[in-house]
Protein backbone atom coordinates (compact mmCIF):
# COMPACT_ATOMS: atom_id res chain seq x y z
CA UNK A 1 -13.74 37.23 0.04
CA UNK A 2 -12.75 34.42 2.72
CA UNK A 3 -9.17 35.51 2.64
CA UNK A 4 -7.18 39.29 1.91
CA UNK A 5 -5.39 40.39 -0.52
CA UNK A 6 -1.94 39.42 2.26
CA UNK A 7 -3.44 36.26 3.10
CA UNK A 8 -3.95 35.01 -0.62
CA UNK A 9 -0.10 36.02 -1.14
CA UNK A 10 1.32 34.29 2.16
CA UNK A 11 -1.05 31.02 1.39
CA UNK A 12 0.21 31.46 -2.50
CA UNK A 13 3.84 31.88 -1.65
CA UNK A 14 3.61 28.82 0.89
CA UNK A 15 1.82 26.29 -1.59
CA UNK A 16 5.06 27.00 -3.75
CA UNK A 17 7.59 26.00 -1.38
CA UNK A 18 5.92 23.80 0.94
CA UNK A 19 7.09 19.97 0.88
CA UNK A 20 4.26 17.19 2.01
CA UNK A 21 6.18 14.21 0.68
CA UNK A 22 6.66 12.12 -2.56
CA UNK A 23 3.77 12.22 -5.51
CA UNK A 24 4.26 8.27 -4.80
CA UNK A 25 3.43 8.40 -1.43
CA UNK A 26 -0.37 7.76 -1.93
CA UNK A 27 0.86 4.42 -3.59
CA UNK A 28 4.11 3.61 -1.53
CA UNK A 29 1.96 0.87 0.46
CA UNK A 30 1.29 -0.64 -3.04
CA UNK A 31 4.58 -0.70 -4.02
CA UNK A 32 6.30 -1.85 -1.12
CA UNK A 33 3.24 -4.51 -0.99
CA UNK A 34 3.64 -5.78 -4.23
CA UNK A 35 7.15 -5.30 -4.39
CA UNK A 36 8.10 -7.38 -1.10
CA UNK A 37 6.11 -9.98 -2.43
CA UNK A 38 7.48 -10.41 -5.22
CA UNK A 39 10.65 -10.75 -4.29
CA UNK A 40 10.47 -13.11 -1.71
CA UNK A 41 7.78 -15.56 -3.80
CA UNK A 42 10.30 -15.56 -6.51
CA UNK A 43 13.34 -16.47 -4.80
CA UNK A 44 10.93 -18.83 -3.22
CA UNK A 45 10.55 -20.86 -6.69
CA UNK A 46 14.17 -19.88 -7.89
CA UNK A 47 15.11 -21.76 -4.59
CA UNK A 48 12.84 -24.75 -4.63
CA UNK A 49 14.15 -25.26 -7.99
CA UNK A 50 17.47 -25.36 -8.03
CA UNK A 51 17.41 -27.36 -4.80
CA UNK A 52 15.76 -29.99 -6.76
CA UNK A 53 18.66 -29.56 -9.71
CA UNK A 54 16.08 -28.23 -12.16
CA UNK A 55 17.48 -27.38 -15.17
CA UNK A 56 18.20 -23.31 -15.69
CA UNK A 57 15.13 -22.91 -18.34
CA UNK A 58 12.53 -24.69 -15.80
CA UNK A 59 13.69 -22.19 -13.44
CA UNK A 60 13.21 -19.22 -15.61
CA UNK A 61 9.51 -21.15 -16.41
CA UNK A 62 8.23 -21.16 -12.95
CA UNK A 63 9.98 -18.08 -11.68
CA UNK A 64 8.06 -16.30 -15.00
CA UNK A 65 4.70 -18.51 -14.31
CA UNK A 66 4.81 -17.45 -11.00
CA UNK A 67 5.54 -13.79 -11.46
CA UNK A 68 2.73 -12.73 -13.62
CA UNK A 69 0.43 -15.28 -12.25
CA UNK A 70 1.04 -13.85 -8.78
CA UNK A 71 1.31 -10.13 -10.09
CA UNK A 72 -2.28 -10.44 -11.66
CA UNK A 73 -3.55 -12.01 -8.56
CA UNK A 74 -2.33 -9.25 -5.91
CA UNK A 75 -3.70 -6.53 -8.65
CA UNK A 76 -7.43 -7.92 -9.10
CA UNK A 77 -7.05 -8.26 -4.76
CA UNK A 78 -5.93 -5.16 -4.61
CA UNK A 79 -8.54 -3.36 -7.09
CA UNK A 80 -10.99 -5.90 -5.13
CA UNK A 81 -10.17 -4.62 -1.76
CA UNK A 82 -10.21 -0.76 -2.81
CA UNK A 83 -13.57 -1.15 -4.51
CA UNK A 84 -15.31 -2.95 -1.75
CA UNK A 85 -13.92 0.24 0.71
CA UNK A 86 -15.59 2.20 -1.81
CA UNK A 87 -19.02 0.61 -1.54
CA UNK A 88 -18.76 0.14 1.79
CA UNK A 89 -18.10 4.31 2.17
CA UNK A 90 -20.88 4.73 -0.08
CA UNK A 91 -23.18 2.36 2.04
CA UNK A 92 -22.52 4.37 5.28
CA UNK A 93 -22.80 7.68 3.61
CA UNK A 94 -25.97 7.00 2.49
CA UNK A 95 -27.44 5.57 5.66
CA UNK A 96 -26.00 9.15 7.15
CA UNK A 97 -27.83 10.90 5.16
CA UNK A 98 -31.00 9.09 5.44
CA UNK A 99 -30.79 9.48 9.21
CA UNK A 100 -30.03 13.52 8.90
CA UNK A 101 -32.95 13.54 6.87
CA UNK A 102 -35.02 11.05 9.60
CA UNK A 103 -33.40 12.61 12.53
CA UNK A 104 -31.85 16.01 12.28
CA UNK A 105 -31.93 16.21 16.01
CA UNK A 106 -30.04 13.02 16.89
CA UNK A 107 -27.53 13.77 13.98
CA UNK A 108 -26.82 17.04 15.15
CA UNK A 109 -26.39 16.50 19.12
CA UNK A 110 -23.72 13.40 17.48
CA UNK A 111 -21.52 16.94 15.55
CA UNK A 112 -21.92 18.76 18.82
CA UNK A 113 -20.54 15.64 21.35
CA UNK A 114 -18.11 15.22 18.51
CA UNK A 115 -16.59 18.98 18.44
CA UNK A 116 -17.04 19.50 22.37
CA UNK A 117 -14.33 16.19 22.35
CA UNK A 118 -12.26 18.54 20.21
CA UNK A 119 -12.50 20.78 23.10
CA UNK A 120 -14.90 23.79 21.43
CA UNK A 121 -17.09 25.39 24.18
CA UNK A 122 -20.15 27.59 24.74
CA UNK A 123 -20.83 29.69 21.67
CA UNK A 124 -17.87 28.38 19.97
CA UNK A 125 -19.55 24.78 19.88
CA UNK A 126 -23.30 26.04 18.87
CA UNK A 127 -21.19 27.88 15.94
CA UNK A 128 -19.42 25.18 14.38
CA UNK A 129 -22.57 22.71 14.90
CA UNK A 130 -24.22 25.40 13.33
CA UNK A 131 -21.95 26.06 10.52
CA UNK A 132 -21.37 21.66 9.85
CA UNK A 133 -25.07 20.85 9.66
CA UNK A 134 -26.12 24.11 7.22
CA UNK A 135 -24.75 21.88 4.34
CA UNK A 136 -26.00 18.06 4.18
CA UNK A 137 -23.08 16.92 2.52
CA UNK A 138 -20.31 18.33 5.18
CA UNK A 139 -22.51 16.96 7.65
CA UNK A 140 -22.69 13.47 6.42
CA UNK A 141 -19.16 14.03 5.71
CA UNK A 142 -18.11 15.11 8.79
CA UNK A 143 -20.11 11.97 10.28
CA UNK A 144 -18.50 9.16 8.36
CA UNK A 145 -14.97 11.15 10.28
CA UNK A 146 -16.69 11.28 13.53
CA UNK A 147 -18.52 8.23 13.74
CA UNK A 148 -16.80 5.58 11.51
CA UNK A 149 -13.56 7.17 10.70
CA UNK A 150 -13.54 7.12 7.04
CA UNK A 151 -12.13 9.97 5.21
CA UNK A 152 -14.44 10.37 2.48
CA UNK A 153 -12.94 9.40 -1.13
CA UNK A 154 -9.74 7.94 0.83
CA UNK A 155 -10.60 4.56 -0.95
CA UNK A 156 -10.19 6.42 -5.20
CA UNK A 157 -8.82 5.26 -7.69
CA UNK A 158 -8.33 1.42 -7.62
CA UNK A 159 -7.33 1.08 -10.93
CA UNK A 160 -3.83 2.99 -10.04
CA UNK A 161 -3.70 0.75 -6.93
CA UNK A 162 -4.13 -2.29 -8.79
CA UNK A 163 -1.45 -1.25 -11.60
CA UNK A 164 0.93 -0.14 -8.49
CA UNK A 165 0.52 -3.58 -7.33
CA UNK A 166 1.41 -5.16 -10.50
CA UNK A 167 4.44 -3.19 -11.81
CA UNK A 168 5.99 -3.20 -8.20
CA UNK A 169 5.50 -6.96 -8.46
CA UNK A 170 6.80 -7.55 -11.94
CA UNK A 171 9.69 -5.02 -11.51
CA UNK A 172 10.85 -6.01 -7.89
CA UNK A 173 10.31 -9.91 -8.23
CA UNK A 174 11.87 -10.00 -11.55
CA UNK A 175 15.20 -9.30 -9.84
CA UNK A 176 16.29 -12.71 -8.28
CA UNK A 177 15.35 -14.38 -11.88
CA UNK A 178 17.86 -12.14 -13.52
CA UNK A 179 21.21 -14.22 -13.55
CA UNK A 180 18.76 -16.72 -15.12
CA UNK A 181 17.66 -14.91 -17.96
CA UNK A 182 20.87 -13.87 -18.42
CA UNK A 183 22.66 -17.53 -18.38
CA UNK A 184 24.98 -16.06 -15.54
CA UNK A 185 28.04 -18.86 -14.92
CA UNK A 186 25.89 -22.62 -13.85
CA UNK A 187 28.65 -22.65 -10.43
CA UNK A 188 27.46 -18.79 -9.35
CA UNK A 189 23.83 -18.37 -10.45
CA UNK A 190 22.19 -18.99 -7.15
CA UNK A 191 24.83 -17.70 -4.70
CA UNK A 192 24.42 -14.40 -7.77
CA UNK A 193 20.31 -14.71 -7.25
CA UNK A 194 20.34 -14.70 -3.20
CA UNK A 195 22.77 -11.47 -3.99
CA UNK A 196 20.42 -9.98 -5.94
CA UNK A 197 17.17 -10.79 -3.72
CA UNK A 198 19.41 -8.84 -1.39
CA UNK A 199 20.04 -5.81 -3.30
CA UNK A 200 15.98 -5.76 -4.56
CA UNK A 201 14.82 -5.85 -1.00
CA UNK A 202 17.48 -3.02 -0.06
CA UNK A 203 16.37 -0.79 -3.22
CA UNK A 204 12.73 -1.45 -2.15
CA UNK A 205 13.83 0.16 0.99
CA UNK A 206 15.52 2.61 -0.08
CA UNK A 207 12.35 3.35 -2.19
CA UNK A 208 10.14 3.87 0.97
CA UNK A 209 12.68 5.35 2.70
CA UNK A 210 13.11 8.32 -0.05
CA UNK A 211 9.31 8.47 -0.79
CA UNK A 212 7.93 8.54 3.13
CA UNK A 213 10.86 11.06 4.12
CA UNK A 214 12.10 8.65 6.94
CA UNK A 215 15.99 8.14 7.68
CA UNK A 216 17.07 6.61 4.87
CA UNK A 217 19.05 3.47 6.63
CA UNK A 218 16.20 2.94 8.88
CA UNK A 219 13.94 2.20 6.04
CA UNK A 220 16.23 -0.14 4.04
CA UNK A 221 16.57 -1.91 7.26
CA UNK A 222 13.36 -2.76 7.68
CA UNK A 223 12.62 -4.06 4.21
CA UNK A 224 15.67 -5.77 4.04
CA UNK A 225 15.48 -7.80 7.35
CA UNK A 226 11.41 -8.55 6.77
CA UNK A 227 11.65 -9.44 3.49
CA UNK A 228 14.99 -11.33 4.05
CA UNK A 229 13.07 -12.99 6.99
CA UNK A 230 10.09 -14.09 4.30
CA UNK A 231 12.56 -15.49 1.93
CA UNK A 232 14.54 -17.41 4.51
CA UNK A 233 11.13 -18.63 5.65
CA UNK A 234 9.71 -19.38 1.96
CA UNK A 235 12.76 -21.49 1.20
CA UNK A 236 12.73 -23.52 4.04
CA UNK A 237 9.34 -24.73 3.76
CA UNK A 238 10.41 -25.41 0.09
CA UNK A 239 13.17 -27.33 0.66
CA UNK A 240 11.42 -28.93 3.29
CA UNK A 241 8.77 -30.10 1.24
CA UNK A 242 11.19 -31.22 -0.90
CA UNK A 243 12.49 -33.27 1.37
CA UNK A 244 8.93 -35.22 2.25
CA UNK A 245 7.69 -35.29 -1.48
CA UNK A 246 10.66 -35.60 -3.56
CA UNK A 247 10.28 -32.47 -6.12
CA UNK A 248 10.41 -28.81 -5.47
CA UNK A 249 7.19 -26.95 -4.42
């Protein structure tokens, strides 16, 4: 038995109280991603538009056009991206093993450099390079840590990734479109969408914020003055543009 009968209890009674974050947290960079960009693209056509005195139901067309058209392309990226980190971890695993099988000697004196950088010594050192190359798999394991710092399987499940993306998009970016849909007042919709880009961007934050377990102002901040930044940005260029060409971009 690797543990006693007191350790199994103190290790049991820990994994029911301990606290490691969010069950979102492996997909907070998707949502805060997707969601960012959706946000700020949108008011980016909701913008161009209505500085070009588009009528409300063009608005609604491109904001819509844009928001699924855009959400589907930052998914397939995103499922794109995770699979290719998959290959690539596959790639290097293999070539690992192929050289532990090739050159057990050069693999192992790379594990023993590796731990004595830990700071193991003297028998310590010969035991854990003893223990790490008994089983192929640790080893080439422990070597795609070591020497290309890739935790293995860190790059799973793209699908979820890719759906994160999506419905972060979607949801988030939906948000300045909404006094649109909604045929808010003609005199207030705009000043009513920049209010709710606003309040999307600070709920993003406060989305990170409660997920990663950072100060909750802190993290709204942040979202709110990049993404704010983006949008200011986005709708410059657009009205810019408008300016040169004569329609809204």
């Amino acid at each position: 038995m690797v543990l006693t009968p007191e350790e199994s209890a103190r290790l049991h009674e820990h994994q029911q109280t301990m606290s490691h974050g969010s069950r979102l947290g492996p997909i907070i960079q998707d949502i805060v991603y997707g969601g960012n960009d959706g946000i700020v693209t949108t008011f980016a056509v909701v913008a161009g538009t209505v500085g070009a005195g588009m009528d409300r139901y063009v608005v609604i067309i491109l904001g819509l056009a844009n928001l699924f058209a855009d959400g589907i392309s930052m998914a397939t990226g995103s499922f794109l991206s995770q699979k290719s980190e998959m290959d690539q971890q596959s790639r290097l695993r293999k070539e690992e093993l192929h050289e532990i099988a090739t050159e057990p000697d050069a693999e192992r004196s790379e594990i023993k450099l590796a731990f004595a950088k830990k700071g193991f010594t003297g028998a310590d050192l010969e035991r854990a390079t003893d223990i790490i190359t008994s089983n192929t798999n640790v080893w080439a394991d422990t070597m795609l840590i070591e020497e290309h710092g890739i935790v293995p399987n860190s790059g799973d499940h793209p699908l979820l990734h890719a759906v994160s993306t999506f419905c972060a998009f979607v949801i988030f970016g939906s948000i300045p479109l909404l006094s649109y849909l909604f045929n808010v007042e003609k005199s207030v919709r705009f000043p009513v969408a920049i209010g709710a880009t606003f309040i999307a961007l600070l709920l993003l934050g406060i989305a990170r914020s409660y997920v990663t377990r950072e100060r909750l102002i802190r993290g709204a901040l942040e979202i709110v003055g990049v993404g704010a930044a983006g949008a200011v940005v986005a709708y410059g260029i657009g009205k810019a543009l408008e300016q040169l060409v004569g329609v809204a971009l």
